[in-house]
Protein backbone atom coordinates (compact mmCIF):
# COMPACT_ATOMS: atom_id res chain seq x y z
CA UNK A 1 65.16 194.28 111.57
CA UNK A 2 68.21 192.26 110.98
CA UNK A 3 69.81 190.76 107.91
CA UNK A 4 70.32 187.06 107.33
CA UNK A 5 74.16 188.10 106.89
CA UNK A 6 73.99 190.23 110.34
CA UNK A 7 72.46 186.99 112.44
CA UNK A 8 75.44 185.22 111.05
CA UNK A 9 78.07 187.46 112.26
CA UNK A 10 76.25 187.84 115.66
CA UNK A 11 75.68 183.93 115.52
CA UNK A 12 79.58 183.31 114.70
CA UNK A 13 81.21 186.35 116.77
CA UNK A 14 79.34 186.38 119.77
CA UNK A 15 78.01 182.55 119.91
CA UNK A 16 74.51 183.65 119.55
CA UNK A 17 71.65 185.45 117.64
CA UNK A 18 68.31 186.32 118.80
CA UNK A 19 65.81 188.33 116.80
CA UNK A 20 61.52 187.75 115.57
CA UNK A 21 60.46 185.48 113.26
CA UNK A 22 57.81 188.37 112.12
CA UNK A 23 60.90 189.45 109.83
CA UNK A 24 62.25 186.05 108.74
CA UNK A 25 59.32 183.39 108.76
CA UNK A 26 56.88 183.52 105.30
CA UNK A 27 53.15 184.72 106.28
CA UNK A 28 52.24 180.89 105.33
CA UNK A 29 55.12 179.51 107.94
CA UNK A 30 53.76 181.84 110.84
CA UNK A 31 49.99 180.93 110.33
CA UNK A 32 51.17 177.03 110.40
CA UNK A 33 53.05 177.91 113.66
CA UNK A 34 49.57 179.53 115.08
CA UNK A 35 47.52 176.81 114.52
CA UNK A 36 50.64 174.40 116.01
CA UNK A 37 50.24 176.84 118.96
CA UNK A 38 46.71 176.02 119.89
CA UNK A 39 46.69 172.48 119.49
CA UNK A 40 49.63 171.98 121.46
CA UNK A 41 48.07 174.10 124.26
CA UNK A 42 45.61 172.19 123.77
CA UNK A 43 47.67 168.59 124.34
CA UNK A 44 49.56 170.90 127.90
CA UNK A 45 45.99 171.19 128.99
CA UNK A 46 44.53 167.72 128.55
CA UNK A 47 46.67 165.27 127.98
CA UNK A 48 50.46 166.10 129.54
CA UNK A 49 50.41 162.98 131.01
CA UNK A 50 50.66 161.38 127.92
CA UNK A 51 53.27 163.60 125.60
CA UNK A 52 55.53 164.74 128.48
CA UNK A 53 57.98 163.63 130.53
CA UNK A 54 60.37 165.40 132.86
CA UNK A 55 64.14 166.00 132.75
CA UNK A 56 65.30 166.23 136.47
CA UNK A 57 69.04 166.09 136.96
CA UNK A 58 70.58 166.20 140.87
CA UNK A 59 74.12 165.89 141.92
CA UNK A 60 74.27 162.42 144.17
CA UNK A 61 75.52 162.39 147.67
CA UNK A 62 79.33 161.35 148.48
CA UNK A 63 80.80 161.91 145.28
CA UNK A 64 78.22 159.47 143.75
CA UNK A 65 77.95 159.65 139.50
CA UNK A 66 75.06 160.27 138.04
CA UNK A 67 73.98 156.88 137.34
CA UNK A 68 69.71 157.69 137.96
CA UNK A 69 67.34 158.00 135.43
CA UNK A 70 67.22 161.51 134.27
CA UNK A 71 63.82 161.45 132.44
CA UNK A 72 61.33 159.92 134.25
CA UNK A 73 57.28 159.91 134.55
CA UNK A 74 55.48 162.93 135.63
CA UNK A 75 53.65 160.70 138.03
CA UNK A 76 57.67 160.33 139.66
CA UNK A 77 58.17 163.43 139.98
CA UNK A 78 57.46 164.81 143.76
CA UNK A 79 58.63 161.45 145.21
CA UNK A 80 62.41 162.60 143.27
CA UNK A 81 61.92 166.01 144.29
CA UNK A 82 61.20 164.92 147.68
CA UNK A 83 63.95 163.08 147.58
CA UNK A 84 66.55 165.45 146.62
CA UNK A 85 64.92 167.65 149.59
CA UNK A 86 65.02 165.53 152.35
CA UNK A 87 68.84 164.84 151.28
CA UNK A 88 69.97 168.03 150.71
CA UNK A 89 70.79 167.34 146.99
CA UNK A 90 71.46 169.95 144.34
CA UNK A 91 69.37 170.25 141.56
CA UNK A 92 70.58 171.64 138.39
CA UNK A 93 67.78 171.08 135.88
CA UNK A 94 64.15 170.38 136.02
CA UNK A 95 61.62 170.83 133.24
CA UNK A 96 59.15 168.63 131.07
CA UNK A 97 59.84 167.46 127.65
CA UNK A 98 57.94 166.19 125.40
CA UNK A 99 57.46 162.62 124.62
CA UNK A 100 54.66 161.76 122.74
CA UNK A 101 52.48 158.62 122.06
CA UNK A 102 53.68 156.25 119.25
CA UNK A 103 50.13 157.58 117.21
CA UNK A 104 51.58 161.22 116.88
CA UNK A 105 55.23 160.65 116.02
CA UNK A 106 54.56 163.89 113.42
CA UNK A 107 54.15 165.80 116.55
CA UNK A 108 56.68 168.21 116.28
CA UNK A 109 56.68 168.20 112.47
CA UNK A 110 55.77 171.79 111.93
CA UNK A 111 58.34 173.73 114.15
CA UNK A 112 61.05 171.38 112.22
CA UNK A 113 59.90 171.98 108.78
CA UNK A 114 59.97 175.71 109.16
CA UNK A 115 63.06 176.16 111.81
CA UNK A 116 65.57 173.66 109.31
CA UNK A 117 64.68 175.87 105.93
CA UNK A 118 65.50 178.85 108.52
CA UNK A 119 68.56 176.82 109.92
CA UNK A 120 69.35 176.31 105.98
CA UNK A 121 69.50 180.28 104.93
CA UNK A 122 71.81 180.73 108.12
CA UNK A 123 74.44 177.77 106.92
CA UNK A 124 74.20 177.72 103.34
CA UNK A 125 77.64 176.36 103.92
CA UNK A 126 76.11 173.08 104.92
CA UNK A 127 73.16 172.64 102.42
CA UNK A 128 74.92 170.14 100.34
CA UNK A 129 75.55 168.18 103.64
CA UNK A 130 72.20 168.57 104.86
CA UNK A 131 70.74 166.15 102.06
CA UNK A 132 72.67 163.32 102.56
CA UNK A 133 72.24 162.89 107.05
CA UNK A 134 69.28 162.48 109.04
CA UNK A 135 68.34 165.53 111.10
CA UNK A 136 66.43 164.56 114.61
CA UNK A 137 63.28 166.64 114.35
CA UNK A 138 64.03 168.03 117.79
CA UNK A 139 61.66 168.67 120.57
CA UNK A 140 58.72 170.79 122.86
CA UNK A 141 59.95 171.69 126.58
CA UNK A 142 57.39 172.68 128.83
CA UNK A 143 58.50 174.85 131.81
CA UNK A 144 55.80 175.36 134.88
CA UNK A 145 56.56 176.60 137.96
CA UNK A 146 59.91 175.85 139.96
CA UNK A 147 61.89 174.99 136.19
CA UNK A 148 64.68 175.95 135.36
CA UNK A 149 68.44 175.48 133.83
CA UNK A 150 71.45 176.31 136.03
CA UNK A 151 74.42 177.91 133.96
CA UNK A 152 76.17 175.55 131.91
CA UNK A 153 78.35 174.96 129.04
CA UNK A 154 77.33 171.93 126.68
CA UNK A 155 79.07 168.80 126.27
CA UNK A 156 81.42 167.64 123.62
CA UNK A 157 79.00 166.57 120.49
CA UNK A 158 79.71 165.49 117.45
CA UNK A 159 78.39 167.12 114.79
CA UNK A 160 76.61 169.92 116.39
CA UNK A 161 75.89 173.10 114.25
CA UNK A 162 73.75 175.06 116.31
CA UNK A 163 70.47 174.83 118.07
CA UNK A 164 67.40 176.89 117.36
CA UNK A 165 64.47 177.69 119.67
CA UNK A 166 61.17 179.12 118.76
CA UNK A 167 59.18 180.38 121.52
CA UNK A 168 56.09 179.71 121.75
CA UNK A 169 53.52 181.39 124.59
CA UNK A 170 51.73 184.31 124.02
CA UNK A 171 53.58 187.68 125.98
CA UNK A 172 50.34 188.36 127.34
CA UNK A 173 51.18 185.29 129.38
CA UNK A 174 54.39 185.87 130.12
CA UNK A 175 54.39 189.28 133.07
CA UNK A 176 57.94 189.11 133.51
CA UNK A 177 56.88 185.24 135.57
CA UNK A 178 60.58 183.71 134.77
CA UNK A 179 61.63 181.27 132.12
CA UNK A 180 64.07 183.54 130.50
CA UNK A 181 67.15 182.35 128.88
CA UNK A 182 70.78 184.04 129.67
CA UNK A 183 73.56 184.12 127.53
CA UNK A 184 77.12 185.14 128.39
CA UNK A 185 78.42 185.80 125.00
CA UNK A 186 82.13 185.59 123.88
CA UNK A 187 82.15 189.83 124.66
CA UNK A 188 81.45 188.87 127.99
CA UNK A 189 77.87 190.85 127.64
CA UNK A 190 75.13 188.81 129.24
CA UNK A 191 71.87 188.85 127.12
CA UNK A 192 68.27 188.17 128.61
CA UNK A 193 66.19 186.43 126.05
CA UNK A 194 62.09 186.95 127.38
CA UNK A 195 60.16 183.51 126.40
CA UNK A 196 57.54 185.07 124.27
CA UNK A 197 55.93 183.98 121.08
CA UNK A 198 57.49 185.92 117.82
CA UNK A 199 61.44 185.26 119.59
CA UNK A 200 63.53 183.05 118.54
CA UNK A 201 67.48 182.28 119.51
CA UNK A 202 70.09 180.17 117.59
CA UNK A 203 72.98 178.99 119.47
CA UNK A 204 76.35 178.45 117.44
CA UNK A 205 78.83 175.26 118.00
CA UNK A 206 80.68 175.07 114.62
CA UNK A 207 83.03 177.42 116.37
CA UNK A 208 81.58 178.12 119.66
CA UNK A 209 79.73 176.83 122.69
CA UNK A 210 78.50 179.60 125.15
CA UNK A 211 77.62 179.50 128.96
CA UNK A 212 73.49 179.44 129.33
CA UNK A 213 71.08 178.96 131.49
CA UNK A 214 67.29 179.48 132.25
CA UNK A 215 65.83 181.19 135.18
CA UNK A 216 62.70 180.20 137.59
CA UNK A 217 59.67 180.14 136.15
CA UNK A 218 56.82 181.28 138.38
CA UNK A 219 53.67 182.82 138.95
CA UNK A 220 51.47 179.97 137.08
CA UNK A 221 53.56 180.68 133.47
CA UNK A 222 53.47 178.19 131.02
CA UNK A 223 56.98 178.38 129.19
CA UNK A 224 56.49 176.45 126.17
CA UNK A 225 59.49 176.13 123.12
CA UNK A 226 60.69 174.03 120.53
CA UNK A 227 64.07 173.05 120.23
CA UNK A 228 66.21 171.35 118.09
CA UNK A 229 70.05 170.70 118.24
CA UNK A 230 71.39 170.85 114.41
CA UNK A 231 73.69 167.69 114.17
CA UNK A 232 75.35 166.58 111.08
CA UNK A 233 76.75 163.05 113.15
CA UNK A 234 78.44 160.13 110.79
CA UNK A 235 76.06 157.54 112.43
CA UNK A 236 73.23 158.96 110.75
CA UNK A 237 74.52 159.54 107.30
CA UNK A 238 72.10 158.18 105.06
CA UNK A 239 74.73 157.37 102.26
């Protein structure tokens, strides 16, 4: 088991920290996130149609920019995917995210409430700041078969502490069927991060900004996270 202080050095000298929210989440916190788990397995199951949405990003023929849509219906996506085949067109994202109906707006309310008082304890540095901006609640991505991230280093963004992600899937699910994050930290050490429920990974840019990416995911495995990128931006200072 880690220290708070220990995840910050990690977070700070490497770029990253990964450990189990068994050892830093309250017994309360972890039985909210359990009954989160179910219904939003529930909402994958039943109704993905309505609270997803999938992020599918190609590089256009000719030298072409990037001026598609990049989020688009699930009911678009083998005609883009079909597209990018016939063409020849490399892909270097594709996954679901959610975006639900206008009646559950609270849907990712849990995961946010517990991951920003975790955020909190690992930049008490920025608790006075915290009060005064609004903090995007951040988001559920939804990884099936074919997914994935190629490596990449994020853009420029104001603001940005870090971002946190809480997996969510039960390892009895996972089989080694893809979906893992990799990390190239600032040692040069690249660090496999299995998608299992009980993991979670914080990614620093107050002073960093690592190279990441996400592999397949196969074999029928639901990859399911939330994520939220920590951004203190001047546009949404509430004072």
């Amino acid at each position: 088991m880690s220290t708070i202080q220990e995840l910050k050095n990690n977070l700070i000298e490497e770029g990253y920290c990964v450990g189990s929210i068994f050892d830093f989440f309250s017994p309360d916190d972890l039985k909210s996130l359990n009954e989160y788990r179910k219904d939003l397995r529930d909402k994958v199951e039943t109704k993905k149609e309505d609270y997803f949405i999938c992020r599918h990003n190609y590089q256009p023929p000719n030298g072409l920019p990037q001026d598609y849509n990049s989020k688009i219906p699930l009911s678009e996506v083998k005609e883009r995917e079909d597209y990018c085949r016939e063409n020849n067109l490399l892909v270097w994202q594709e996954w679901f995210e959610a975006s639900p109906p206008v009646h559950d707006l609270q849907f990712v309310d849990i995961p946010f409430s517990i991951s920003l008082d975790f955020v909190k304890r690992i930049y008490p540095e920025y608790n006075y700041d915290f009060r005064y901006y609004h903090i995007n609640k951040g988001d559920i991505s939804l990884f099936e078969d074919g997914h994935f991230i190629c490596k990449h280093h994020d853009g420029k963004n104001e603001g940005r502490i870090c971002a946190i992600l809480i997996y969510l899937t039960d390892e009895n699910e996972y089989n080694n069927s893809g979906g893992e994050l990799i990390l190239k930290a600032n040692s040069g050490k690249e660090i496999e991060v299995k998608p299992i429920f009980g993991t979670f990974c914080l990614l620093d840019f107050t002073k960093n900004n690592i190279e990441h990416s996400v592999n397949p995911v196969k074999n029928g495995f639901k990859r399911l996270c939330y994520i939220n990128f920590i951004t203190l931006k001047e546009l949404n200072k509430l004072i």
